[in-house]
N, C-alpha and C. Protein backbone atom coordinates (compact mmCIF):
# COMPACT_ATOMS: atom_id res chain seq x y z
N UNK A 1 56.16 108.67 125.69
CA UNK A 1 56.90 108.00 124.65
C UNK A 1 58.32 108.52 124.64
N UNK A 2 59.09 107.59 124.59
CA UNK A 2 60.76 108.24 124.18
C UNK A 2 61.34 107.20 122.90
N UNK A 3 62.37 108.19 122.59
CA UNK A 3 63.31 107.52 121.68
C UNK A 3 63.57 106.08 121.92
N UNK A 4 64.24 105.08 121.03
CA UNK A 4 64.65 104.35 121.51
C UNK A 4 66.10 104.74 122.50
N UNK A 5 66.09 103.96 123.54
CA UNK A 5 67.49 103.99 124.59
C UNK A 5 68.24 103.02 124.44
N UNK A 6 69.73 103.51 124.92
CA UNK A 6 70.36 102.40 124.29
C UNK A 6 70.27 101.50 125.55
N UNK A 7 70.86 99.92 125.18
CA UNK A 7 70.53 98.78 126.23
C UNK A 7 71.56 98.58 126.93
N UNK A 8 71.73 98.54 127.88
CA UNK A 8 73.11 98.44 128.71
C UNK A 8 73.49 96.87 129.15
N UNK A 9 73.39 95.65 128.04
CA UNK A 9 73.53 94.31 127.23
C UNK A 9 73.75 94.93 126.13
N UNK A 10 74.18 95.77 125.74
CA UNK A 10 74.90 95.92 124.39
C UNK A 10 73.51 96.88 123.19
N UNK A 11 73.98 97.25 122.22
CA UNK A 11 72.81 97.33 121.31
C UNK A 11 71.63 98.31 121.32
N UNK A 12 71.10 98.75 120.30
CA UNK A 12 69.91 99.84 120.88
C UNK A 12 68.44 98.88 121.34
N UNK A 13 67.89 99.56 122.38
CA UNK A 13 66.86 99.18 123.02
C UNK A 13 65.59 98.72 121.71
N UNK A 14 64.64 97.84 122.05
CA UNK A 14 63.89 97.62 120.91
C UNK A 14 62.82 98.30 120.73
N UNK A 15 62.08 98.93 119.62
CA UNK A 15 61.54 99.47 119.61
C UNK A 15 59.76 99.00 119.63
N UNK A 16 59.21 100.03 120.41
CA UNK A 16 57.37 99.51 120.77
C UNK A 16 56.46 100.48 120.27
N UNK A 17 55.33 99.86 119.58
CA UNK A 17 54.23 100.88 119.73
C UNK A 17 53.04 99.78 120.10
N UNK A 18 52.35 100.86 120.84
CA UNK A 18 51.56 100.16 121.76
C UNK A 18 49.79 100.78 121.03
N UNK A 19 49.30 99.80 120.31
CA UNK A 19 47.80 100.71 119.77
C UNK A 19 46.50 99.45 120.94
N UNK A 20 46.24 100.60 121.50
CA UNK A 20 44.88 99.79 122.34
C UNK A 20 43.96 101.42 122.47
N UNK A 21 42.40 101.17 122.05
CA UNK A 21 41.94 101.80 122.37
C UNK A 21 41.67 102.98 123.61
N UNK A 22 41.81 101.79 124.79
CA UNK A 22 41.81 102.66 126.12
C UNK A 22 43.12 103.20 126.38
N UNK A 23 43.11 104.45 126.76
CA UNK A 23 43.97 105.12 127.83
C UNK A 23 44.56 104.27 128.64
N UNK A 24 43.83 104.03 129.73
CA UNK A 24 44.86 103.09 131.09
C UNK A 24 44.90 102.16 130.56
N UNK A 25 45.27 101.52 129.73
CA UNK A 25 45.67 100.23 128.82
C UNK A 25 46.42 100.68 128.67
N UNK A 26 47.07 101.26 127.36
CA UNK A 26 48.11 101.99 126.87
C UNK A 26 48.92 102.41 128.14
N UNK A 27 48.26 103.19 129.20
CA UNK A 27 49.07 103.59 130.34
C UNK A 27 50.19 102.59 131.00
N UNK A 28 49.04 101.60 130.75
CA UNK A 28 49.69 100.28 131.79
C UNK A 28 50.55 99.99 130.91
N UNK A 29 50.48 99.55 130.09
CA UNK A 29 51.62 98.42 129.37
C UNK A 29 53.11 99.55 128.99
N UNK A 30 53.05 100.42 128.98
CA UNK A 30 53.75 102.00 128.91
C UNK A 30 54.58 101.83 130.44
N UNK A 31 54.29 101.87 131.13
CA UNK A 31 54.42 101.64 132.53
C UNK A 31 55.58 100.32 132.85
N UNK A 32 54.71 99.13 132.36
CA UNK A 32 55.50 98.07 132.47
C UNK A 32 56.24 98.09 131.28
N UNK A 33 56.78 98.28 130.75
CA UNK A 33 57.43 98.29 129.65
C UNK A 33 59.17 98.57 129.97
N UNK A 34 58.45 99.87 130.42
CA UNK A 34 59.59 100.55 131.00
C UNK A 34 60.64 99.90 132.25
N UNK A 35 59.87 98.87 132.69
CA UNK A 35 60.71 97.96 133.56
C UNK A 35 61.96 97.06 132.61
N UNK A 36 61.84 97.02 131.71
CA UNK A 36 62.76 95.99 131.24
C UNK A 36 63.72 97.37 130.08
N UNK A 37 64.99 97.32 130.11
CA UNK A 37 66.03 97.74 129.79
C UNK A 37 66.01 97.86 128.38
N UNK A 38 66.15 96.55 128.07
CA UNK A 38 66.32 96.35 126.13
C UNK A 38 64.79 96.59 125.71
N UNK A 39 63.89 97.31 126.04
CA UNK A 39 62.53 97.50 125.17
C UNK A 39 62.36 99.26 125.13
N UNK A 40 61.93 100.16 124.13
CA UNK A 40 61.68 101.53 124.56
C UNK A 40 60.15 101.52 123.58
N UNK A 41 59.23 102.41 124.64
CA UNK A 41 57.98 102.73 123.98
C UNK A 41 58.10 104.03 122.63
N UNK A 42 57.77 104.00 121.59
CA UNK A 42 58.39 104.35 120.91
C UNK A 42 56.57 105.29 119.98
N UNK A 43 55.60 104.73 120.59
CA UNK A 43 54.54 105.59 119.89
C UNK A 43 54.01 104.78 120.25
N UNK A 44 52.68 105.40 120.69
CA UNK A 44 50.90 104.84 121.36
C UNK A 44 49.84 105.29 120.14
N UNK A 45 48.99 104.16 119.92
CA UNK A 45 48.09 104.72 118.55
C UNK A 45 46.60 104.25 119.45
N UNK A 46 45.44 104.99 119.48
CA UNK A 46 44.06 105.12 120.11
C UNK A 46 43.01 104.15 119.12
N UNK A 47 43.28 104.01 117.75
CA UNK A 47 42.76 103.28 116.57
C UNK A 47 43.64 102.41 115.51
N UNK A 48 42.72 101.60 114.90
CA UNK A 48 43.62 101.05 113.82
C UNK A 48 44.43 101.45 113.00
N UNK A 49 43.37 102.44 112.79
CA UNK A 49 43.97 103.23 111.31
C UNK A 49 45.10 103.82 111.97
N UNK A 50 45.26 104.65 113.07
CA UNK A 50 46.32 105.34 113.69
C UNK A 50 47.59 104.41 114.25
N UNK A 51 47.15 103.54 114.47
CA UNK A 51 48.39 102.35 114.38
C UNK A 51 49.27 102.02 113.24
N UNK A 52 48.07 102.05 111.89
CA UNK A 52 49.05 101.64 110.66
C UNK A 52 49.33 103.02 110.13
N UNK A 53 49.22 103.60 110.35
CA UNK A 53 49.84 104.82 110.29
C UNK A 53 51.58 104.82 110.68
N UNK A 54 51.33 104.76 112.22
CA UNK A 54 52.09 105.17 113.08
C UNK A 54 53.52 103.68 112.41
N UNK A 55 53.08 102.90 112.45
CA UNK A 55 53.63 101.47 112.28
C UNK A 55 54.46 101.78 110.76
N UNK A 56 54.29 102.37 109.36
CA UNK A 56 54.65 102.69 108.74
C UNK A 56 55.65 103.67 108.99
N UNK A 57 55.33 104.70 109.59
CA UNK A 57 56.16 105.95 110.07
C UNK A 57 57.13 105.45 111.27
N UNK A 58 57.01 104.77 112.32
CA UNK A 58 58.36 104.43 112.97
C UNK A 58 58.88 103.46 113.27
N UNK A 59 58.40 102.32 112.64
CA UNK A 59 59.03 101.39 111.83
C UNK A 59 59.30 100.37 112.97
N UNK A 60 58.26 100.36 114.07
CA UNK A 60 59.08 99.30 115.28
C UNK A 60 59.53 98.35 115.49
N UNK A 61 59.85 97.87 116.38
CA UNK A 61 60.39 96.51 116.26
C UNK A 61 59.34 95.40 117.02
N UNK A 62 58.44 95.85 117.91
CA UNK A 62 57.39 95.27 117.97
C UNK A 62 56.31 96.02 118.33
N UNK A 63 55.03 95.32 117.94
CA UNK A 63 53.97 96.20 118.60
C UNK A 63 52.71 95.09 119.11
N UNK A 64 52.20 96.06 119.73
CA UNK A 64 51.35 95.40 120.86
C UNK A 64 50.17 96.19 120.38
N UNK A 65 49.13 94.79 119.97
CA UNK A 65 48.17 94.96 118.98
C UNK A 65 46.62 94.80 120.15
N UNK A 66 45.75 95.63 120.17
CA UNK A 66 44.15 94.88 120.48
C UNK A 66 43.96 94.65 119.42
N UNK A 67 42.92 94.18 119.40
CA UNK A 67 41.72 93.42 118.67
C UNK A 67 40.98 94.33 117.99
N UNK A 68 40.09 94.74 118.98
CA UNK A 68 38.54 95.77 119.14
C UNK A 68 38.75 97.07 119.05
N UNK A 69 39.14 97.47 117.90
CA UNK A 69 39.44 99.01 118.06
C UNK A 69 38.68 99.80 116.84
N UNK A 70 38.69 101.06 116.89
CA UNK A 70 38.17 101.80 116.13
C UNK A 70 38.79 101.87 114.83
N UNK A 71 38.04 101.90 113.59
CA UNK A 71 38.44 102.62 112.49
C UNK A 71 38.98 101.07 111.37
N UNK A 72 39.54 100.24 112.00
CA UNK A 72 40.35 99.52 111.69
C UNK A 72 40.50 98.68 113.15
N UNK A 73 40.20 97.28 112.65
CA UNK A 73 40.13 95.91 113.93
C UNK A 73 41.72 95.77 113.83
N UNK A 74 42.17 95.41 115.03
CA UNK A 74 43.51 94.79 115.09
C UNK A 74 43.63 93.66 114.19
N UNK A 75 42.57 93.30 113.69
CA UNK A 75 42.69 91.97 112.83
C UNK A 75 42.82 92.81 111.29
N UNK A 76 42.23 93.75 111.05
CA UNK A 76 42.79 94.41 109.85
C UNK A 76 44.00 94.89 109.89
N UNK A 77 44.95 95.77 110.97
CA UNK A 77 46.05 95.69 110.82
C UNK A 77 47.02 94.77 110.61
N UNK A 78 46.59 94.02 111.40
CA UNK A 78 47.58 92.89 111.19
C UNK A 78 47.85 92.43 109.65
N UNK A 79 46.42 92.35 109.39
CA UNK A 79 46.74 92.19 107.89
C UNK A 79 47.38 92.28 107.07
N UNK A 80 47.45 94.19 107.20
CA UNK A 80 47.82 94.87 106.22
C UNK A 80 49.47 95.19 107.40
N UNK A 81 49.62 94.54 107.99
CA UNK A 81 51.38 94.60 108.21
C UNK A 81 51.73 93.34 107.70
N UNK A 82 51.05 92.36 107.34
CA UNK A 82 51.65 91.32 106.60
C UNK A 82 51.59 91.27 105.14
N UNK A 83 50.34 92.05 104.43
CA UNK A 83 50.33 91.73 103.55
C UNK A 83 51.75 93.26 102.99
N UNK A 84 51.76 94.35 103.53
CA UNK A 84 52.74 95.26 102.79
C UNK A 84 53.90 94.73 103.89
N UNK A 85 54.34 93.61 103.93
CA UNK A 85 55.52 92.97 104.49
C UNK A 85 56.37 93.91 105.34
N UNK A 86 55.41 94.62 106.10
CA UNK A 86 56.08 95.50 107.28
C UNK A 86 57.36 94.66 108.69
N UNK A 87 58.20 95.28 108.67
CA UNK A 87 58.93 94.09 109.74
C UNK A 87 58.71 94.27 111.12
N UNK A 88 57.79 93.84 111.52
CA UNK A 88 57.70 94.02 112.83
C UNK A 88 57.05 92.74 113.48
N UNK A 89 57.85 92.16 114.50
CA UNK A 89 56.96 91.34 115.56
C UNK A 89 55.33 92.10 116.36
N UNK A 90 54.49 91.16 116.00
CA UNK A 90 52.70 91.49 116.95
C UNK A 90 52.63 90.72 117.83
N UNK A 91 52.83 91.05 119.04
CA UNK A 91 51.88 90.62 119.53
C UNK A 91 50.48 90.72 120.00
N UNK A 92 49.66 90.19 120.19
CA UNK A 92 47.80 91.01 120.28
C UNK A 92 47.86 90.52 122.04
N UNK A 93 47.37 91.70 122.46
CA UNK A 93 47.17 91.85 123.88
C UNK A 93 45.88 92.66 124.01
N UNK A 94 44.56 91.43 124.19
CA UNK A 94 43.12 91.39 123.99
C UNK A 94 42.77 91.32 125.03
N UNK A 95 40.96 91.72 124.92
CA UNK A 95 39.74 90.99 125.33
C UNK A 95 39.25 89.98 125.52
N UNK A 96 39.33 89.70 124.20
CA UNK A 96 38.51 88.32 123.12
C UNK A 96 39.39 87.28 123.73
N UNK A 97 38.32 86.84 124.61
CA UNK A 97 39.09 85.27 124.89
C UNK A 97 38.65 84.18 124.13
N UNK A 98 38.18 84.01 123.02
CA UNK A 98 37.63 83.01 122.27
C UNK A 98 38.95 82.85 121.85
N UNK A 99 38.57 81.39 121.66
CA UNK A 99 40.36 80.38 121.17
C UNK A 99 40.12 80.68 119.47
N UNK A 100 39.25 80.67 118.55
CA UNK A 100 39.08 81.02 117.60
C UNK A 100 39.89 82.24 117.01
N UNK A 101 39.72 83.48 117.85
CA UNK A 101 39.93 84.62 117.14
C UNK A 101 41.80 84.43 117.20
N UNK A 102 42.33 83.29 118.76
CA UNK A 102 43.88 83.15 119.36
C UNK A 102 43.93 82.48 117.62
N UNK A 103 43.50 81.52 117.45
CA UNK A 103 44.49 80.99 116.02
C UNK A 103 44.22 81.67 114.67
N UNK A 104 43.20 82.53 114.48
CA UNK A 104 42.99 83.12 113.27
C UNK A 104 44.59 84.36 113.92
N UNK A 105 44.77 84.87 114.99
CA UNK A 105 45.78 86.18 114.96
C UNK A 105 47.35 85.20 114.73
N UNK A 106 47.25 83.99 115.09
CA UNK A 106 48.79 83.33 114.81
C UNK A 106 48.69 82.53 113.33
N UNK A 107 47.54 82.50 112.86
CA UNK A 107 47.88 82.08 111.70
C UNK A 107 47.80 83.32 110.50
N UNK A 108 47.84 84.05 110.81
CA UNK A 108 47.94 85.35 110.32
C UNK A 108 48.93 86.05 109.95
N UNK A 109 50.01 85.67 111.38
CA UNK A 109 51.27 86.00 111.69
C UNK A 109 51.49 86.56 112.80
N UNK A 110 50.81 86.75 113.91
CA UNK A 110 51.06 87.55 115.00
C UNK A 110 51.63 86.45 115.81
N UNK A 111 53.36 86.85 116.94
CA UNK A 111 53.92 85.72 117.17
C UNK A 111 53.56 85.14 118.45
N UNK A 112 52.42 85.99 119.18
CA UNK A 112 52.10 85.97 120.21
C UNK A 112 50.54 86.71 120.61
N UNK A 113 49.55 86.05 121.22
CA UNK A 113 48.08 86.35 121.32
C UNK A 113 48.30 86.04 123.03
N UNK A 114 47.71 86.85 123.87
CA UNK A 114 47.45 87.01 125.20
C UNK A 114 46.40 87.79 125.58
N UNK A 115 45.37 87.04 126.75
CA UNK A 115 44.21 87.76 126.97
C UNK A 115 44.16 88.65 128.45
N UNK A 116 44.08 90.04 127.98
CA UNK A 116 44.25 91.21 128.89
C UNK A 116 43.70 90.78 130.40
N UNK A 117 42.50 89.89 130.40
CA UNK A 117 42.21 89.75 132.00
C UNK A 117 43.21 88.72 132.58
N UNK A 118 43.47 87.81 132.04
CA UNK A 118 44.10 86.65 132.29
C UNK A 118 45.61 86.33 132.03
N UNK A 119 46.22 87.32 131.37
CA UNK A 119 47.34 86.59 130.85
C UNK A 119 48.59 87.87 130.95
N UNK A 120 48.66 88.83 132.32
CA UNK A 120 49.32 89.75 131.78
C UNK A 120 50.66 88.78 132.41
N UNK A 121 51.36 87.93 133.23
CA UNK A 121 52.27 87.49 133.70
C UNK A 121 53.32 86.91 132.06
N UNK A 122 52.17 86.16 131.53
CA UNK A 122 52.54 85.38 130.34
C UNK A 122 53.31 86.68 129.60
N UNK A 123 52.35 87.88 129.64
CA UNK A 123 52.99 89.13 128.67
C UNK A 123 54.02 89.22 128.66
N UNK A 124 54.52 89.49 130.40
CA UNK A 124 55.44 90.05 130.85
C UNK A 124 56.77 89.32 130.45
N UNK A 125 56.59 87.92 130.45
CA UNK A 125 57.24 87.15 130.56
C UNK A 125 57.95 86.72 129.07
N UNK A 126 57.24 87.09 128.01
CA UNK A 126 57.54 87.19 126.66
C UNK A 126 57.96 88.60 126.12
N UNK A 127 57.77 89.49 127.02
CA UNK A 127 58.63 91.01 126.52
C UNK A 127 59.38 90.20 126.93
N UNK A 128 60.09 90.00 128.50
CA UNK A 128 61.53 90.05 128.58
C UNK A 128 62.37 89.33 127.84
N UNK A 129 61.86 88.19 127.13
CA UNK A 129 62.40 87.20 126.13
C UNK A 129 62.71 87.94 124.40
N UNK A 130 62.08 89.21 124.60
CA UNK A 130 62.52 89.83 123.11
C UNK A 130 63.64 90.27 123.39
């Protein structure tokens, strides 16, 4: 994890926290992240609860939500970053490929739902657009 860096397009880099249960999940998207200039990883959370934690305390500018996690479902965080009007862009970067759970996380508020086996190009392709 580092500070945010500044962006060399002007401006400070945006800020990430990345909460997915697994390790090489977190690894990976940590990894790719770091390819694009204007984004800095900014805190990794292992559970829900440790996400809304973390999400309160450094205040990011986006975060990259699972689903299926301990303590607290990505679908409860989300929640509770909308309902205590936290400012941060979600996107959920899942499992769950059911189209069900995709419109319950965007009608929720998350601005973006992508499924971890299938959809990391799409990911990629919507960081660089933040």
């Amino acid at each position: 994890m580092s500070e945010a860096k500044p962006n060399p397009a002007g401006g400070r880099a945006r800020s990430i926290l990345i909460a997915d249960d697994s390790a090489q999940v977190r690894q990976s998207l940590a990894r790719m992240i770091t390819c694009f200039s204007h984004l800095s990883v900014v805190g990794e959370a292992t559970n829900g609860q440790e996400a809304l934690v973390l999400i309160r305390q450094l205040q990011p500018d986006i975060v990259v939500l699972d689903l299926e996690m301990p303590e607290l479902s990505g679908l409860e965080v989300l929640a509770a970053i909308k309902s205590e009007n936290l400012k941060c862009t979600v996107m959920m970067f899942t499992g769950q490929t059911e189209e069900n759970y995709r419109q319950k996380c965007l009608a929720m508020g998350a601005t973006h739902f992508f499924e971890k086996a299938t959809q990391v190009s799409e990911f990629l392709t919507a960081l660089k657009q933040l």
